[in-house]
Protein backbone atom coordinates (compact mmCIF):
# COMPACT_ATOMS: atom_id res chain seq x y z
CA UNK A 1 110.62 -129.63 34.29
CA UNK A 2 109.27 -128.18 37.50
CA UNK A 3 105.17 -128.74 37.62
CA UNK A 4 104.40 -125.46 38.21
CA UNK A 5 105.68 -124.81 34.53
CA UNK A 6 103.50 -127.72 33.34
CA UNK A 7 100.57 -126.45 35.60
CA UNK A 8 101.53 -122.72 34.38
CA UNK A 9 101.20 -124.31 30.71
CA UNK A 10 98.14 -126.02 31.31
CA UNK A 11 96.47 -122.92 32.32
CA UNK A 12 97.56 -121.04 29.43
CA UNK A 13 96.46 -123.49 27.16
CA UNK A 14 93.33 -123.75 28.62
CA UNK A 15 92.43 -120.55 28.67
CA UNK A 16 93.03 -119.93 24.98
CA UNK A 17 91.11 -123.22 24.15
CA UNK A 18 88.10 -121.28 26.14
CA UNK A 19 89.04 -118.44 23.70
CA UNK A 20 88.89 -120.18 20.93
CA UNK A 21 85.56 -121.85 21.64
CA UNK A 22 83.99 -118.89 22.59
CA UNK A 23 84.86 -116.91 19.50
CA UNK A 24 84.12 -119.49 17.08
CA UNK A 25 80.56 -119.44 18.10
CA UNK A 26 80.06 -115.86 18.03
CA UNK A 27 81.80 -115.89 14.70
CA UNK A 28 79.22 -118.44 14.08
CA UNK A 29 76.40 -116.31 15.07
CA UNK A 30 77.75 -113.38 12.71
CA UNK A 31 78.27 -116.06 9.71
CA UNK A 32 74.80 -116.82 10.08
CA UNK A 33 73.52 -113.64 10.32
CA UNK A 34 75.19 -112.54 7.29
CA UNK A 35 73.34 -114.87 5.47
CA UNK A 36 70.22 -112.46 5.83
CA UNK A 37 72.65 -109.73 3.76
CA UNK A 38 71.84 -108.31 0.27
CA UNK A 39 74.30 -108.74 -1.77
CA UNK A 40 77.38 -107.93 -2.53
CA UNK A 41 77.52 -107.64 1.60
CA UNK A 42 76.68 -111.01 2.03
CA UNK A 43 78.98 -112.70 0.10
CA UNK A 44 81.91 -110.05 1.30
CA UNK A 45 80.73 -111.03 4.90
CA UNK A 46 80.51 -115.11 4.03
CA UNK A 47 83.95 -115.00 2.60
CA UNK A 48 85.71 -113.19 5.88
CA UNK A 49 84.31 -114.96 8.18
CA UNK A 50 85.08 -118.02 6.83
CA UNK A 51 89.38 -117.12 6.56
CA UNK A 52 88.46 -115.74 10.36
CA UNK A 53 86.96 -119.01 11.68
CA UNK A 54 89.31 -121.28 9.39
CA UNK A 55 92.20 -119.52 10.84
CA UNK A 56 90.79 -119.62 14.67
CA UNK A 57 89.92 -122.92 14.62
CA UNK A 58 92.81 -124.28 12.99
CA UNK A 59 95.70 -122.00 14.36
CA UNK A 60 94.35 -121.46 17.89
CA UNK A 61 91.41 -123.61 18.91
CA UNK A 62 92.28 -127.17 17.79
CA UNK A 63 96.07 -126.46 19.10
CA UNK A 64 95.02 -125.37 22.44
CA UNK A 65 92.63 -128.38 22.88
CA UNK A 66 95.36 -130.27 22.17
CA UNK A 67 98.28 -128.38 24.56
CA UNK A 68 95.46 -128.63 27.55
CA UNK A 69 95.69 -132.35 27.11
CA UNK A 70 99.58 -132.71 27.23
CA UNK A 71 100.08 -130.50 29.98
CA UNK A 72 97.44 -132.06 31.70
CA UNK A 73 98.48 -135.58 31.48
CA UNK A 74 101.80 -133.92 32.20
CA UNK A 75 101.11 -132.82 35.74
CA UNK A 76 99.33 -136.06 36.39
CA UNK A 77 102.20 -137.94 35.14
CA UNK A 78 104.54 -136.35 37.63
CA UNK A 79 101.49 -135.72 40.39
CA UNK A 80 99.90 -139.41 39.86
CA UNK A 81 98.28 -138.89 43.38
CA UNK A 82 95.75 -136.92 41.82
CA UNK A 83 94.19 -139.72 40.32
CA UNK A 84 92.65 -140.73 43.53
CA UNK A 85 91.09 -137.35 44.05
CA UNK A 86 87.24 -137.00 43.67
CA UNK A 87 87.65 -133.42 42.34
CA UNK A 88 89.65 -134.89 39.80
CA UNK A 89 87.42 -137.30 38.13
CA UNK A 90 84.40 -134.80 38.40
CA UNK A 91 86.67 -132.33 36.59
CA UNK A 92 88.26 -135.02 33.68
CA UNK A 93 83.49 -135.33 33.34
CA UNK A 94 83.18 -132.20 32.89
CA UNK A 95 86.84 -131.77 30.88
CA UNK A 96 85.42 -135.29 28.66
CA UNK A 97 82.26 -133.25 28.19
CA UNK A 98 83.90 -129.89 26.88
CA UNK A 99 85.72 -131.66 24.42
CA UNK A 100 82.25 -133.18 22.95
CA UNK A 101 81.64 -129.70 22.97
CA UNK A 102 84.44 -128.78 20.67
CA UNK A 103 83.79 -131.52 18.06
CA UNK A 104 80.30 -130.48 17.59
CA UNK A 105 81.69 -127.37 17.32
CA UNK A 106 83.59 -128.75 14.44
CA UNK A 107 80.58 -129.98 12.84
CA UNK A 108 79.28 -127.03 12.78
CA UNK A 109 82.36 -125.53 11.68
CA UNK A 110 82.31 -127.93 8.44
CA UNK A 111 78.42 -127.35 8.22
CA UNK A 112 78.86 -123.49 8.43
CA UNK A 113 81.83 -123.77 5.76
CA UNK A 114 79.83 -126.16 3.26
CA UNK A 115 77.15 -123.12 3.35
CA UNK A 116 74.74 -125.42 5.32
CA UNK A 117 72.85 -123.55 8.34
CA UNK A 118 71.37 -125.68 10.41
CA UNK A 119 70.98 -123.48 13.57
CA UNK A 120 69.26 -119.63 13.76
CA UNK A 121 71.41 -116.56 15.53
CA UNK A 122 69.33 -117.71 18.59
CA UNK A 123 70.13 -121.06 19.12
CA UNK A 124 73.83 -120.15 18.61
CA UNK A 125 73.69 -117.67 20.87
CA UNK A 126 72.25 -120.71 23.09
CA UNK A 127 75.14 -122.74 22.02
CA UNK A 128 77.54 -120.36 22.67
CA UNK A 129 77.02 -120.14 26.61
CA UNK A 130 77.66 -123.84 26.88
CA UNK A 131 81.67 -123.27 27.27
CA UNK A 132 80.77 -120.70 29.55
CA UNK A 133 78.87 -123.71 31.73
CA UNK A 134 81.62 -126.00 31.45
CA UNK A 135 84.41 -123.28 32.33
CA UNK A 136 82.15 -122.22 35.50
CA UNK A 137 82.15 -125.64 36.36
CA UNK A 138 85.32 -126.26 35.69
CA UNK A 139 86.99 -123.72 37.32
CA UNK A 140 85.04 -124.20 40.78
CA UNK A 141 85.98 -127.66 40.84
CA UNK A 142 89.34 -126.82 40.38
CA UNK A 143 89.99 -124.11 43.07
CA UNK A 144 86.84 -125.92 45.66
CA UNK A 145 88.36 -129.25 45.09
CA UNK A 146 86.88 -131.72 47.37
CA UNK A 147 85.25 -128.96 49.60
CA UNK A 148 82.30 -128.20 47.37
CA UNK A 149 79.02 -129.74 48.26
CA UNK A 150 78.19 -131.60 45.39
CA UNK A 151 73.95 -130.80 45.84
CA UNK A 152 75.22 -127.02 46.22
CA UNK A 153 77.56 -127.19 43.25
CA UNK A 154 74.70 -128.66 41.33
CA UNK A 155 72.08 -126.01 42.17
CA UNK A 156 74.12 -123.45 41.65
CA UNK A 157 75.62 -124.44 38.16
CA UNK A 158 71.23 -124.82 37.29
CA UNK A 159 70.89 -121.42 38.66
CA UNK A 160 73.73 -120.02 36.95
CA UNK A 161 72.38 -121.75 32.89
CA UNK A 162 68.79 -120.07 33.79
CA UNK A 163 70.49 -116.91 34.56
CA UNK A 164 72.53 -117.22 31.35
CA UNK A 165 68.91 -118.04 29.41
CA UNK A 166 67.42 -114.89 30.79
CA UNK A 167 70.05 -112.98 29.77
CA UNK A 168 69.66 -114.56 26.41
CA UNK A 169 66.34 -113.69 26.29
CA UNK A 170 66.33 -110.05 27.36
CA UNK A 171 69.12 -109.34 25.05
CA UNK A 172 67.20 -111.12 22.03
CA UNK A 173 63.75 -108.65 23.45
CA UNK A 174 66.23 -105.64 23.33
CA UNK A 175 67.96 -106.26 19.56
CA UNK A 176 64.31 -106.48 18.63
CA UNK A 177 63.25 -103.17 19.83
């Protein structure tokens, strides 16, 4: 097969992992919140969500995760040279890293299912913006490669997680109001 279908495939899967991750959260969030409900909206709430977030994380999530990694050891199979590339091995971190993400993600997942709630709206909203500093990160090390100034990467990637916490914040003063 020609690598550009593998790297085409790799995308694809990625992105849809990224999906995944980012709507299991926010259906997270909304299980959470439901829990607040009187009843009989609670428990009409409790019981979607879970079928949603059962069927996400088991029919798209979890599959993607695992289609990144095949297509991605794919296109290193047939492009071994990219094994000696810096950009590489600072992606595979940051790739190792977003995978811890999506097991604790299926901790909470089981927690969330067993009715245990560890974690307020807040703190999965918190949560939540963690894929979206791993795919920032990801993608610029990706399309930069070995161009990037490490130091400037860095900064930027701090600046960009305080920008995300303000948000966070202004958005949690505004629901308030």
């Amino acid at each position: 097969m020609d690598v550009l279908y593998i790297k085409a495939l790799h995308i694809i899967f990625v992105v849809t992992w990224f999906a995944g991750l980012f709507y299991i959260v926010r259906l997270f969030i909304y299980h959470t919140e439901a829990e607040e409900k009187p009843e009989p909206e609670k428990s009409i709430l409790k019981n979607q969500f879970s079928i949603m977030e059962k069927r996400l994380w088991y029919g798209i999530t979890w599959p993607s995760l695992v289609g990144t990694y095949i297509f991605g050891f794919w296109m290193l199979y047939e492009i071994p040279a990219y094994l000696h590339s810096n950009w590489l091995l600072l992606k595979l971190s940051f790739v190792f890293g977003l995978t811890l993400y999506h097991l604790q993600c299926g901790i909470l997942y089981k927690r969330i299912q067993n009715n245990v709630f560890k974690y307020s709206s807040l703190k999965l909203r918190i949560w939540n913006e963690v894929a979206t500093l791993f795919l920032v990160a990801i993608v610029f090390i990706v399309v930069i490669k070995d161009t990037l100034s490490w130091v400037w990467g860095l900064i930027g990637l701090v600046l960009f997680a305080g920008l995300l916490m303000l948000a966070i914040q202004i958005y949690r003063k505004k629901r308030k109001q």
